[in-house]
PDB file of N, CA and C in Angstrom:
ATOM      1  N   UNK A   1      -1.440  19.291 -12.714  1.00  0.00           N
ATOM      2  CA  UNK A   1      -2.260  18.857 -11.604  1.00  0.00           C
ATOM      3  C   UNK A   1      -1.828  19.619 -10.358  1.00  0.00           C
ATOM      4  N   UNK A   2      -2.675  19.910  -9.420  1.00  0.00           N
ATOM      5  CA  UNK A   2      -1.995  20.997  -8.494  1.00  0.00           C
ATOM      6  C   UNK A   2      -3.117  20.390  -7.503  1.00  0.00           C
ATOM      7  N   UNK A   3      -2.068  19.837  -6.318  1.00  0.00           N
ATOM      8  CA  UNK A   3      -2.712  18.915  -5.345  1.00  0.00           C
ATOM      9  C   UNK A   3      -3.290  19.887  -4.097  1.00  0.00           C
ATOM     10  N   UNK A   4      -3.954  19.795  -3.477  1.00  0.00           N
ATOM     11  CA  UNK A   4      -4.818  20.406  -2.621  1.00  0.00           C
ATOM     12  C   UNK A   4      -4.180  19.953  -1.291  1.00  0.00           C
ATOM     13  N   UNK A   5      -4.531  18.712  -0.822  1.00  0.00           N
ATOM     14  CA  UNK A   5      -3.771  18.259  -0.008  1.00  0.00           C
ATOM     15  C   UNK A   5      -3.340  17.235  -0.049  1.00  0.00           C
ATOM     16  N   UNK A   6      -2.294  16.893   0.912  1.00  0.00           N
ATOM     17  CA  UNK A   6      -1.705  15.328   0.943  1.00  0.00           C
ATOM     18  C   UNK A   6      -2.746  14.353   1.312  1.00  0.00           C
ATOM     19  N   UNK A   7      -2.321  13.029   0.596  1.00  0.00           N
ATOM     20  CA  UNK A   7      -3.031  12.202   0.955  1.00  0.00           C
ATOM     21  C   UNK A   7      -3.043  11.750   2.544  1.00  0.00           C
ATOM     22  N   UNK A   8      -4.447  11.026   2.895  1.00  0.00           N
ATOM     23  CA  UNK A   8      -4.529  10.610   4.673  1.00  0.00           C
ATOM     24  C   UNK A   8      -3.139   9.819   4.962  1.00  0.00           C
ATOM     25  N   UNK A   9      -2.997   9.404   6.343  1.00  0.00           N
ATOM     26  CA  UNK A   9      -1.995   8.393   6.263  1.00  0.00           C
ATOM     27  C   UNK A   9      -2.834   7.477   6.376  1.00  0.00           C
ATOM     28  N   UNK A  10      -2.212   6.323   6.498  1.00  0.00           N
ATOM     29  CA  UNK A  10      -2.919   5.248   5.939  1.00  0.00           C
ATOM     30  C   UNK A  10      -3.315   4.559   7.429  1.00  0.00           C
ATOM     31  N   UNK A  11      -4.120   3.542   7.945  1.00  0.00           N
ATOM     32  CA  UNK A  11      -4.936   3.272   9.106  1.00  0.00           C
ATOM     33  C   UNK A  11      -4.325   1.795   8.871  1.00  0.00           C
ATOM     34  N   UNK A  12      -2.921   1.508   9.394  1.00  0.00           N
ATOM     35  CA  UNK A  12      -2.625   0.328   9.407  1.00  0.00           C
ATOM     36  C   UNK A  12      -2.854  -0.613  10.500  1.00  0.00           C
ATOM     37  N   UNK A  13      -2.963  -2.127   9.973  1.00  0.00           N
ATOM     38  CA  UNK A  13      -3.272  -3.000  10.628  1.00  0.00           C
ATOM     39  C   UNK A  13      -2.147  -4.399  10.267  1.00  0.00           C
ATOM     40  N   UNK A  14      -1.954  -4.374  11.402  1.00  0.00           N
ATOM     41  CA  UNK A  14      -0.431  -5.129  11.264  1.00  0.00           C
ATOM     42  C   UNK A  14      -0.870  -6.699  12.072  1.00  0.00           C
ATOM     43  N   UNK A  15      -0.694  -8.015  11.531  1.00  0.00           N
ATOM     44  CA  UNK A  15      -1.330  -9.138  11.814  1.00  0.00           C
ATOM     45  C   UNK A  15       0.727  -9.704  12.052  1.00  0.00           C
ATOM     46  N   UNK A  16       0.390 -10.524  13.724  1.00  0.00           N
ATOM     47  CA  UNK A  16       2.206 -11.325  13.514  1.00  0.00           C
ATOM     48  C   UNK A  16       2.830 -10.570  13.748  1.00  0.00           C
ATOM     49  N   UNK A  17       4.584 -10.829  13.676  1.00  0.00           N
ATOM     50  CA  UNK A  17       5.309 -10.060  14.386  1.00  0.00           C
ATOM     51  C   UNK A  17       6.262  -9.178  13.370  1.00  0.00           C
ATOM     52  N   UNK A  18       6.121  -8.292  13.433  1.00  0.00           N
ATOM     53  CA  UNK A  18       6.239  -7.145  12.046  1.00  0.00           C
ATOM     54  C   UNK A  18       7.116  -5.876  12.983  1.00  0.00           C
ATOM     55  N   UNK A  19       8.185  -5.612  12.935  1.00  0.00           N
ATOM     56  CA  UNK A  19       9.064  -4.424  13.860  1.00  0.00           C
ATOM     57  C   UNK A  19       8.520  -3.265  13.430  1.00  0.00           C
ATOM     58  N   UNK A  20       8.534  -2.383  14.108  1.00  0.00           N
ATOM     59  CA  UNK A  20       8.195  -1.222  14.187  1.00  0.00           C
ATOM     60  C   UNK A  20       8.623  -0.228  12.702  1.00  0.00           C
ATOM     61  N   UNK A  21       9.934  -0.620  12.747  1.00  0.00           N
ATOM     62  CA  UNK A  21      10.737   0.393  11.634  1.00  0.00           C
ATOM     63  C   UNK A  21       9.917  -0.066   9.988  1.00  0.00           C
ATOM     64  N   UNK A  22       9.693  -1.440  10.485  1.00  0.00           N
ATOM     65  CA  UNK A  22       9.363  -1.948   9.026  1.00  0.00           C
ATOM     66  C   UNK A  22       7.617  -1.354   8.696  1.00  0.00           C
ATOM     67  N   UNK A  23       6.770  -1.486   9.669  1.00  0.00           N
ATOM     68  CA  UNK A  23       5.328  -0.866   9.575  1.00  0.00           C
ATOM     69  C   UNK A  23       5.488   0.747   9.294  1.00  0.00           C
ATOM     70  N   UNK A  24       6.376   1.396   9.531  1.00  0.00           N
ATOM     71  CA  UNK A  24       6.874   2.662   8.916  1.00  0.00           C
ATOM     72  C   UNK A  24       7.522   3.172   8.023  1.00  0.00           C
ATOM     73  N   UNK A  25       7.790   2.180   7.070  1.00  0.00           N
ATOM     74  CA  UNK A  25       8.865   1.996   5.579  1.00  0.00           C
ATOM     75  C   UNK A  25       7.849   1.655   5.047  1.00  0.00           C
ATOM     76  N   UNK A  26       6.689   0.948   5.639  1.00  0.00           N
ATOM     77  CA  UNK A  26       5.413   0.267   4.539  1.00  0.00           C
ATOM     78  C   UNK A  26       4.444   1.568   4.671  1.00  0.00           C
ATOM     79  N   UNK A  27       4.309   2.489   5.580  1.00  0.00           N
ATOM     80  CA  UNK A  27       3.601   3.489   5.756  1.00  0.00           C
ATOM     81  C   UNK A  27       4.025   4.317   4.522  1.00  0.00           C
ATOM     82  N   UNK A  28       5.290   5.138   5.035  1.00  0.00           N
ATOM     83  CA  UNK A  28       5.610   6.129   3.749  1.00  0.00           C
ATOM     84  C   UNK A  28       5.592   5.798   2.633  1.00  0.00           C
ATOM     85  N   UNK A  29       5.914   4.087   1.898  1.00  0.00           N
ATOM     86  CA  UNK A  29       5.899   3.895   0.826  1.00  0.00           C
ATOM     87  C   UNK A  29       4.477   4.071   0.335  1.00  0.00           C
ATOM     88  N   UNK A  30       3.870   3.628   0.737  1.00  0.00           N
ATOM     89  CA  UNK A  30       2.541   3.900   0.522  1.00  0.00           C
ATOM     90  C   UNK A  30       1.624   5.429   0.312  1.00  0.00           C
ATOM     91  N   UNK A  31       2.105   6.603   1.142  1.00  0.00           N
ATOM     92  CA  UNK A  31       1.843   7.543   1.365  1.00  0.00           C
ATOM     93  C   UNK A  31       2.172   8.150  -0.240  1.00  0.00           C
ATOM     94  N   UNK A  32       3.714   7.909  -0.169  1.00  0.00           N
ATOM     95  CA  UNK A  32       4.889   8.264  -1.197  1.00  0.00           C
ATOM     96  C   UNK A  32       4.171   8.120  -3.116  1.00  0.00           C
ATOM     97  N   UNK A  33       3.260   6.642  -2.552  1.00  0.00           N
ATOM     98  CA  UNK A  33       2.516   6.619  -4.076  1.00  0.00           C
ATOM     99  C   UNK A  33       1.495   7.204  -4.254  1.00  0.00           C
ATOM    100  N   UNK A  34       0.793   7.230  -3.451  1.00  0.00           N
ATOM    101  CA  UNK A  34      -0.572   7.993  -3.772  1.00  0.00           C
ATOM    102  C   UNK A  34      -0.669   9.480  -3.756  1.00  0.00           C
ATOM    103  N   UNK A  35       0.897   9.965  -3.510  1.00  0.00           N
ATOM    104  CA  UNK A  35       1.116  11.421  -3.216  1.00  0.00           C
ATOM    105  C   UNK A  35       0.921  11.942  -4.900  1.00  0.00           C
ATOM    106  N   UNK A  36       0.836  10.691  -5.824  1.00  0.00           N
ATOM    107  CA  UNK A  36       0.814  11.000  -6.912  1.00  0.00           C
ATOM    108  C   UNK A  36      -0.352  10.933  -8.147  1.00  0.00           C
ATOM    109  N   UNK A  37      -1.388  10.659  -6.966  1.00  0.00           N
ATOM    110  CA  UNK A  37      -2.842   9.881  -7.592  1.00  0.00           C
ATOM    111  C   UNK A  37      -3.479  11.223  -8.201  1.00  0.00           C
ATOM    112  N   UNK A  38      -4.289  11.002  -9.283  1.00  0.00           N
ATOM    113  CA  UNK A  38      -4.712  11.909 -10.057  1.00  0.00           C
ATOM    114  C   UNK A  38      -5.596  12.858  -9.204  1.00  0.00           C
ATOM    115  N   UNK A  39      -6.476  12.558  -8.493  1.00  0.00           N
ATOM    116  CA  UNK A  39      -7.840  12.848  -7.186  1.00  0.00           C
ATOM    117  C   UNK A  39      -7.361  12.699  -5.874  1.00  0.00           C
ATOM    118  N   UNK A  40      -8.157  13.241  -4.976  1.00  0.00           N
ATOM    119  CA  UNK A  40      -8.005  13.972  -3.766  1.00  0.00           C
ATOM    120  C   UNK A  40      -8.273  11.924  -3.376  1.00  0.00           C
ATOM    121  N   UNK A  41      -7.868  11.424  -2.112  1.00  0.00           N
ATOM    122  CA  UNK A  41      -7.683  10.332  -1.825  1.00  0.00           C
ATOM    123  C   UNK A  41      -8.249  10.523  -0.807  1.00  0.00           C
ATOM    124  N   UNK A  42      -9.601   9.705  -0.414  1.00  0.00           N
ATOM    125  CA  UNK A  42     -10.019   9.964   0.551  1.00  0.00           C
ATOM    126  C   UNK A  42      -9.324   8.786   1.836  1.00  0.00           C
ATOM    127  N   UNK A  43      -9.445   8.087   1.652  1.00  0.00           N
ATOM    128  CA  UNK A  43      -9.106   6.885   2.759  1.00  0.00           C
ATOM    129  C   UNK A  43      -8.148   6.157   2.215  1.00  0.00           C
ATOM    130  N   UNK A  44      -7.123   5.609   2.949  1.00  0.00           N
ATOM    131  CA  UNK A  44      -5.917   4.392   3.055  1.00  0.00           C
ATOM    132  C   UNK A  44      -5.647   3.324   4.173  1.00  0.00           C
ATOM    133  N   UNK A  45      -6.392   1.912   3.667  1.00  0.00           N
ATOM    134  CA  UNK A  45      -5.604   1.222   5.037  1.00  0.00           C
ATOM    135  C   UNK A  45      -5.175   0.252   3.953  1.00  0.00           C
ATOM    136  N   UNK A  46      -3.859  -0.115   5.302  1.00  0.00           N
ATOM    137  CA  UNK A  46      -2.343  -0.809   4.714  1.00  0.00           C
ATOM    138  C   UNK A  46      -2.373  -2.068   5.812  1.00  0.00           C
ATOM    139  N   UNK A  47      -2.582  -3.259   5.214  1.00  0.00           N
ATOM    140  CA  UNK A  47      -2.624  -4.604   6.179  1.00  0.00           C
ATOM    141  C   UNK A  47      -1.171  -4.969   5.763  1.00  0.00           C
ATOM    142  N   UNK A  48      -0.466  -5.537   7.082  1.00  0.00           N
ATOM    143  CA  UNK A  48       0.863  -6.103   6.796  1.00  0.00           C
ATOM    144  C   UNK A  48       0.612  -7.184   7.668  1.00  0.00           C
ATOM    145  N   UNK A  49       0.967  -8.551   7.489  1.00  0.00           N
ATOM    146  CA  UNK A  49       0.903  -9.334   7.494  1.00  0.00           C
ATOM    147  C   UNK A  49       2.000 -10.512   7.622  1.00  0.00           C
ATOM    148  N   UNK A  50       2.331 -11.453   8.815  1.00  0.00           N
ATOM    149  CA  UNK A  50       3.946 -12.313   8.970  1.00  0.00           C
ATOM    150  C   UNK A  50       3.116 -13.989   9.364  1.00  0.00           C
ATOM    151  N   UNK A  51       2.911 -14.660   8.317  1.00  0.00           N
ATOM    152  CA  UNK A  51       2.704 -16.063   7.963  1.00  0.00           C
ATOM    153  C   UNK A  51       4.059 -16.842   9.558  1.00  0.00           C
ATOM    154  N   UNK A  52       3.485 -16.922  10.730  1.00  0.00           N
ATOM    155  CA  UNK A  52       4.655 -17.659  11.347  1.00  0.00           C
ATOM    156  C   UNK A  52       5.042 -19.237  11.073  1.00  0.00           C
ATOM    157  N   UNK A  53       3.960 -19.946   9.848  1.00  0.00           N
ATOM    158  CA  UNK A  53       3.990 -21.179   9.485  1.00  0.00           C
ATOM    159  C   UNK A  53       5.261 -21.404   8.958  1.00  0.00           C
ATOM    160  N   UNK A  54       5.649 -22.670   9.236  1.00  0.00           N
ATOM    161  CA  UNK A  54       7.276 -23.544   8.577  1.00  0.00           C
ATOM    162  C   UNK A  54       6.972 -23.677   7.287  1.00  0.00           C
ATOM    163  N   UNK A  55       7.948 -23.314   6.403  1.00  0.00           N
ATOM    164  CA  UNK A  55       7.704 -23.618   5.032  1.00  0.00           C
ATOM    165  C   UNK A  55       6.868 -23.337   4.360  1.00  0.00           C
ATOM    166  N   UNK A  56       6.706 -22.079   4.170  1.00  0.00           N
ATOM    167  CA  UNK A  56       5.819 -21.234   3.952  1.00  0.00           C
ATOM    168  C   UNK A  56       7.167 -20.079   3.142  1.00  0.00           C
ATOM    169  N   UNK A  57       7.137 -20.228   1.906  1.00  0.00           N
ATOM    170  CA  UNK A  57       8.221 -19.915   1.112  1.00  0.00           C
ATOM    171  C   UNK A  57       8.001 -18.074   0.860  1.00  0.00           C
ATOM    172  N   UNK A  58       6.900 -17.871   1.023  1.00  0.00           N
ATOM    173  CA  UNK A  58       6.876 -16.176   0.896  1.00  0.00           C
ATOM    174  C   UNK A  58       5.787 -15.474   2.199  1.00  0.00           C
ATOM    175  N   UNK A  59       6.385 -15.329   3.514  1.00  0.00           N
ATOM    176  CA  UNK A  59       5.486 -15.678   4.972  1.00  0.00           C
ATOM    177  C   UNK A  59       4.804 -14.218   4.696  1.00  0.00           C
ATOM    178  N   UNK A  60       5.559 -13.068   4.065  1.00  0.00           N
ATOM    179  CA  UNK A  60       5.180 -11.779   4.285  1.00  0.00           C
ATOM    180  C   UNK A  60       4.443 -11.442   3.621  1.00  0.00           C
ATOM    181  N   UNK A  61       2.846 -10.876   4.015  1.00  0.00           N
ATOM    182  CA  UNK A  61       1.704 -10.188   2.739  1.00  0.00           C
ATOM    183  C   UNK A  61       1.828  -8.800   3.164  1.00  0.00           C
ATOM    184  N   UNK A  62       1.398  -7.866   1.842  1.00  0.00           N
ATOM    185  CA  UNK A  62       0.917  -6.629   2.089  1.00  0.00           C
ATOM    186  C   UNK A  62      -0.785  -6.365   1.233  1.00  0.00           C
ATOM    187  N   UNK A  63      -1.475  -5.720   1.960  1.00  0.00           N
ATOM    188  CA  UNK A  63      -2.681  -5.560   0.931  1.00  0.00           C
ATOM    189  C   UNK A  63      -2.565  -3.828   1.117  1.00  0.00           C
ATOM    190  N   UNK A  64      -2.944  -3.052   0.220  1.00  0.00           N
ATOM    191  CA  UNK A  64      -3.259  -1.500   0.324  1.00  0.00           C
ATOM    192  C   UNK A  64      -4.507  -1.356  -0.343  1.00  0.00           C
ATOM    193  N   UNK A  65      -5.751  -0.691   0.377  1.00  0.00           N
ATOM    194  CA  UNK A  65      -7.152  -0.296  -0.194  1.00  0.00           C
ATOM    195  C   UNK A  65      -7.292   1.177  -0.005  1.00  0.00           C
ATOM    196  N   UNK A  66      -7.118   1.804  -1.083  1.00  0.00           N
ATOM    197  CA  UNK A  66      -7.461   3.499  -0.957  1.00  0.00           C
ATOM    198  C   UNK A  66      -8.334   3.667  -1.645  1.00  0.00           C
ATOM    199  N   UNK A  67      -9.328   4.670  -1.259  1.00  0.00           N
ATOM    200  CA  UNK A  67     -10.499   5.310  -2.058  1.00  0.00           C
ATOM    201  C   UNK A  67      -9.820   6.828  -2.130  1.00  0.00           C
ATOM    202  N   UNK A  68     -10.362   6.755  -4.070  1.00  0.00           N
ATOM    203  CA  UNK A  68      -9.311   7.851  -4.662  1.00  0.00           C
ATOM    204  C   UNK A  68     -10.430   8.348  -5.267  1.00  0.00           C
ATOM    205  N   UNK A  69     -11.128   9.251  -4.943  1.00  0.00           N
ATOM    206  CA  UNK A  69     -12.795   9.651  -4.987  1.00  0.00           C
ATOM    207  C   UNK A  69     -13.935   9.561  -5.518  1.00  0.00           C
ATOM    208  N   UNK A  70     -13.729   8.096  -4.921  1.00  0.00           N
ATOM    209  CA  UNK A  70     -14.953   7.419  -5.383  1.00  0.00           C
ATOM    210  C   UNK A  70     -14.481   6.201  -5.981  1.00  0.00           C
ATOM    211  N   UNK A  71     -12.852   5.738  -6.627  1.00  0.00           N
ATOM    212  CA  UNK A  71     -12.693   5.400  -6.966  1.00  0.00           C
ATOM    213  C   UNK A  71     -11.844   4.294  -6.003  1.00  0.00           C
ATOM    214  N   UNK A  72     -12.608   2.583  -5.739  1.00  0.00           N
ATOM    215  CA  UNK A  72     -11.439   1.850  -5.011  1.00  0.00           C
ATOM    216  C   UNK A  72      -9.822   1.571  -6.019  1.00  0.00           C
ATOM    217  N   UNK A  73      -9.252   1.793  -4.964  1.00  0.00           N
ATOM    218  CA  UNK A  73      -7.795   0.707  -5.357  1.00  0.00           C
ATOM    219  C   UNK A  73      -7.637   0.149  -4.436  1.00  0.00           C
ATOM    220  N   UNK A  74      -7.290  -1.398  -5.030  1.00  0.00           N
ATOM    221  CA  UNK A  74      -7.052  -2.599  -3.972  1.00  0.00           C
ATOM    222  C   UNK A  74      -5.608  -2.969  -5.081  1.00  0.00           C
ATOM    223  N   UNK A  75      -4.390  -3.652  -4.203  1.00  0.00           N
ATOM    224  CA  UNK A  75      -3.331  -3.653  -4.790  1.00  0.00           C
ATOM    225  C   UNK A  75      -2.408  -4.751  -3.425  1.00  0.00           C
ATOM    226  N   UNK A  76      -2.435  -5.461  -3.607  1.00  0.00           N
ATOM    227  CA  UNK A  76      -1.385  -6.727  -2.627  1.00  0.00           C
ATOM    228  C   UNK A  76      -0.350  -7.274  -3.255  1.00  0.00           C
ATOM    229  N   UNK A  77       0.795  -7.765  -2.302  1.00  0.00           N
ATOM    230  CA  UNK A  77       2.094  -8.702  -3.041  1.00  0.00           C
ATOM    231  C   UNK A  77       2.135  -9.548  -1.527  1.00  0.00           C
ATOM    232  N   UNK A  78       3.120 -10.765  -1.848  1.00  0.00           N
ATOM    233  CA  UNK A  78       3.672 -11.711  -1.143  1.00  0.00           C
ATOM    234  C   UNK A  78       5.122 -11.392  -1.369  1.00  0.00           C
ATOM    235  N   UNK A  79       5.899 -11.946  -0.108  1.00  0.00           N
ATOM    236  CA  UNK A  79       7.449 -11.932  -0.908  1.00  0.00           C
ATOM    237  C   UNK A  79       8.133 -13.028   0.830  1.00  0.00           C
ATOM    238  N   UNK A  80       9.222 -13.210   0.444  1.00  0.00           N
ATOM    239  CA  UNK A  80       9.844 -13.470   1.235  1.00  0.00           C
ATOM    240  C   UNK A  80      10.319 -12.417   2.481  1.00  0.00           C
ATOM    241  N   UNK A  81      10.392 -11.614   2.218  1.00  0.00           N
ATOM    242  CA  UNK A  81      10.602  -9.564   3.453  1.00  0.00           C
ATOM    243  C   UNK A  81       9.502  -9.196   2.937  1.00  0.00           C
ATOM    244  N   UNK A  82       9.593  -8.506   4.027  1.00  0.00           N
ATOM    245  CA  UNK A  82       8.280  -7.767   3.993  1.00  0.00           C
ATOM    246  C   UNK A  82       8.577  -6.166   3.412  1.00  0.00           C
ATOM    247  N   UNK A  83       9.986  -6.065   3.475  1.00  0.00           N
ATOM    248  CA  UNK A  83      10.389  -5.057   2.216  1.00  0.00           C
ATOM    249  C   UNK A  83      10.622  -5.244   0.826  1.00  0.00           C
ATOM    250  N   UNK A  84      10.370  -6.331   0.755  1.00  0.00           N
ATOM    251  CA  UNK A  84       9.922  -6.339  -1.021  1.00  0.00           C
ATOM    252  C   UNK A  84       8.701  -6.564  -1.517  1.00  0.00           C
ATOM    253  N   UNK A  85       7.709  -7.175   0.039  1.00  0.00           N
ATOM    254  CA  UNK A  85       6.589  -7.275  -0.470  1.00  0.00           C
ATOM    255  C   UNK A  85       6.069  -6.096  -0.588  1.00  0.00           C
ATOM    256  N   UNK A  86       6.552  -4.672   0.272  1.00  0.00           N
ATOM    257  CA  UNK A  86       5.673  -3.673   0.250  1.00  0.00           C
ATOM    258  C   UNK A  86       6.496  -2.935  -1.065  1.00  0.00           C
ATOM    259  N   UNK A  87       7.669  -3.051  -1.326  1.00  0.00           N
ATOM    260  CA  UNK A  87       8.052  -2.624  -2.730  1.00  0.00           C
ATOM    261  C   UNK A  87       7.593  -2.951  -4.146  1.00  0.00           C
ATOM    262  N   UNK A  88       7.243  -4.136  -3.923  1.00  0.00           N
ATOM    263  CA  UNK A  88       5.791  -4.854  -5.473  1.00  0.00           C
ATOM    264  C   UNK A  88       4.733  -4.364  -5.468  1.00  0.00           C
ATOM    265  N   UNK A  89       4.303  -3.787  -4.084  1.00  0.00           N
ATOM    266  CA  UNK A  89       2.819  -3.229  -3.717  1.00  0.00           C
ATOM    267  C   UNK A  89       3.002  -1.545  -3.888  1.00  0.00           C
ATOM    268  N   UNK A  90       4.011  -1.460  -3.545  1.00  0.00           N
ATOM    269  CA  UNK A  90       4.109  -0.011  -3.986  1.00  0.00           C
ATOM    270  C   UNK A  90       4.114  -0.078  -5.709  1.00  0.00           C
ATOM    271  N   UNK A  91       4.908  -0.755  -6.213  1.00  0.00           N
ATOM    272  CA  UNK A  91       5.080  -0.323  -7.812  1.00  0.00           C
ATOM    273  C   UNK A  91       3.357  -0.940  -8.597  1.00  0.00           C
ATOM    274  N   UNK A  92       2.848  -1.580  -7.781  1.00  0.00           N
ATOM    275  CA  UNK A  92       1.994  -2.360  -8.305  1.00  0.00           C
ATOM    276  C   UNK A  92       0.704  -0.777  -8.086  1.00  0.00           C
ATOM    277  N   UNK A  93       0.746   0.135  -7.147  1.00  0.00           N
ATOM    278  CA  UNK A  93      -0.042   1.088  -6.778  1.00  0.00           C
ATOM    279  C   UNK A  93       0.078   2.014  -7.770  1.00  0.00           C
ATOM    280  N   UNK A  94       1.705   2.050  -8.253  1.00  0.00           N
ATOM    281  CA  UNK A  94       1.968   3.377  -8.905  1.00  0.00           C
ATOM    282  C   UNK A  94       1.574   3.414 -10.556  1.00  0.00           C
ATOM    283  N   UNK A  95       1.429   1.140 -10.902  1.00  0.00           N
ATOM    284  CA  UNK A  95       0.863   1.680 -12.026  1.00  0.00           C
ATOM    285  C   UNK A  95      -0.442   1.388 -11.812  1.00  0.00           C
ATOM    286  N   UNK A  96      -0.945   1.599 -11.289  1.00  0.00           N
ATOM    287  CA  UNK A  96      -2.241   1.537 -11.078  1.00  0.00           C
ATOM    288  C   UNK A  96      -3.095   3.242 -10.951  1.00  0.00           C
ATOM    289  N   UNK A  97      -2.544   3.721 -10.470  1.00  0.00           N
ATOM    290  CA  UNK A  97      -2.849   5.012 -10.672  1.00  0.00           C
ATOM    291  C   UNK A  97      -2.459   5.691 -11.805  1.00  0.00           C
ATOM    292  N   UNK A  98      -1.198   5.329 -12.344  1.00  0.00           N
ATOM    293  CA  UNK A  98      -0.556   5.843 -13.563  1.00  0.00           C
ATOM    294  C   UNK A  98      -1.979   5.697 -14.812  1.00  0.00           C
ATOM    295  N   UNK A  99      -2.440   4.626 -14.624  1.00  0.00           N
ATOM    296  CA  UNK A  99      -3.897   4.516 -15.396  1.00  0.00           C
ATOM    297  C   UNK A  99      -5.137   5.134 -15.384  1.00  0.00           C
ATOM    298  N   UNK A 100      -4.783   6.174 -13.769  1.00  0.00           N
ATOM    299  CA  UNK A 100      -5.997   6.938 -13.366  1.00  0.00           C
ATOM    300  C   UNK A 100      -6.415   7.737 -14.548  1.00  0.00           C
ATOM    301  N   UNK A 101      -6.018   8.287 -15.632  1.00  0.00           N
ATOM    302  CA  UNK A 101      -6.606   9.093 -16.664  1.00  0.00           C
ATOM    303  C   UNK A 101      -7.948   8.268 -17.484  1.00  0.00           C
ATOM    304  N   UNK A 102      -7.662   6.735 -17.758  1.00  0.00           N
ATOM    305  CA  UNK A 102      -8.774   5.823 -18.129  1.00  0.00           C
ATOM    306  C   UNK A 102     -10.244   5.870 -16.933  1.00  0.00           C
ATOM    307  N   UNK A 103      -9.921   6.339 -15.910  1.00  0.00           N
ATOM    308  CA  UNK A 103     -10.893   6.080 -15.043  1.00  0.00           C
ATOM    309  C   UNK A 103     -12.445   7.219 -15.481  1.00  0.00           C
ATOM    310  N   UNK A 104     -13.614   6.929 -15.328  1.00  0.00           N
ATOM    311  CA  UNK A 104     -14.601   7.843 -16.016  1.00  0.00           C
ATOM    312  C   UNK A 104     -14.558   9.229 -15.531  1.00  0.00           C
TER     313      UNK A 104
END
């Protein structure tokens, strides 16, 4: 496979109070998977997400929606950090593309 170009970065939208360093660890991870998608990737947005409710046992969401040409991927996790939620969402992306050969 011989990639043309890198994928977009991704058009994040960050909901709650989410630090800077961390919306940029959820960026590259994200970037990092689709650097591996079978097709040219046209679009990426990355919602991160901080539940400020009490007792609320996993506050942090991630959702990732890329169009991989023509083709959606939608791929989300919950977790307690918001670095493991974007680490389930990353592995959850990578096999998801890993399947891109089934796609028509």
């Amino acid at each position: 496979m011989v990639r043309v170009s890198a994928p977009p970065q991704p058009q994040v939208y960050v909901h709650g109070s989410i630090r800077p360093v961390l919306v940029e660890y959820a960026s590259q991870k994200v970037t990092a998977a689709l650097e591996h998608a079978p097709r040219p990737v046209l679009f990426v947005k990355l919602n991160l997400s901080h539940a400020s409710a009490r007792g609320v046992s996993e506050p942090y969401a991630v959702a990732v929606h890329a169009d991989v040409s023509g083709v959606d991927i939608h791929v989300s996790a919950t977790a307690a950090t918001l670095t493991e939620a974007v680490d389930v969402a990353g592995q959850r992306l990578n096999a998801r593309l890993s399947r891109a050969g089934r796609w028509r």
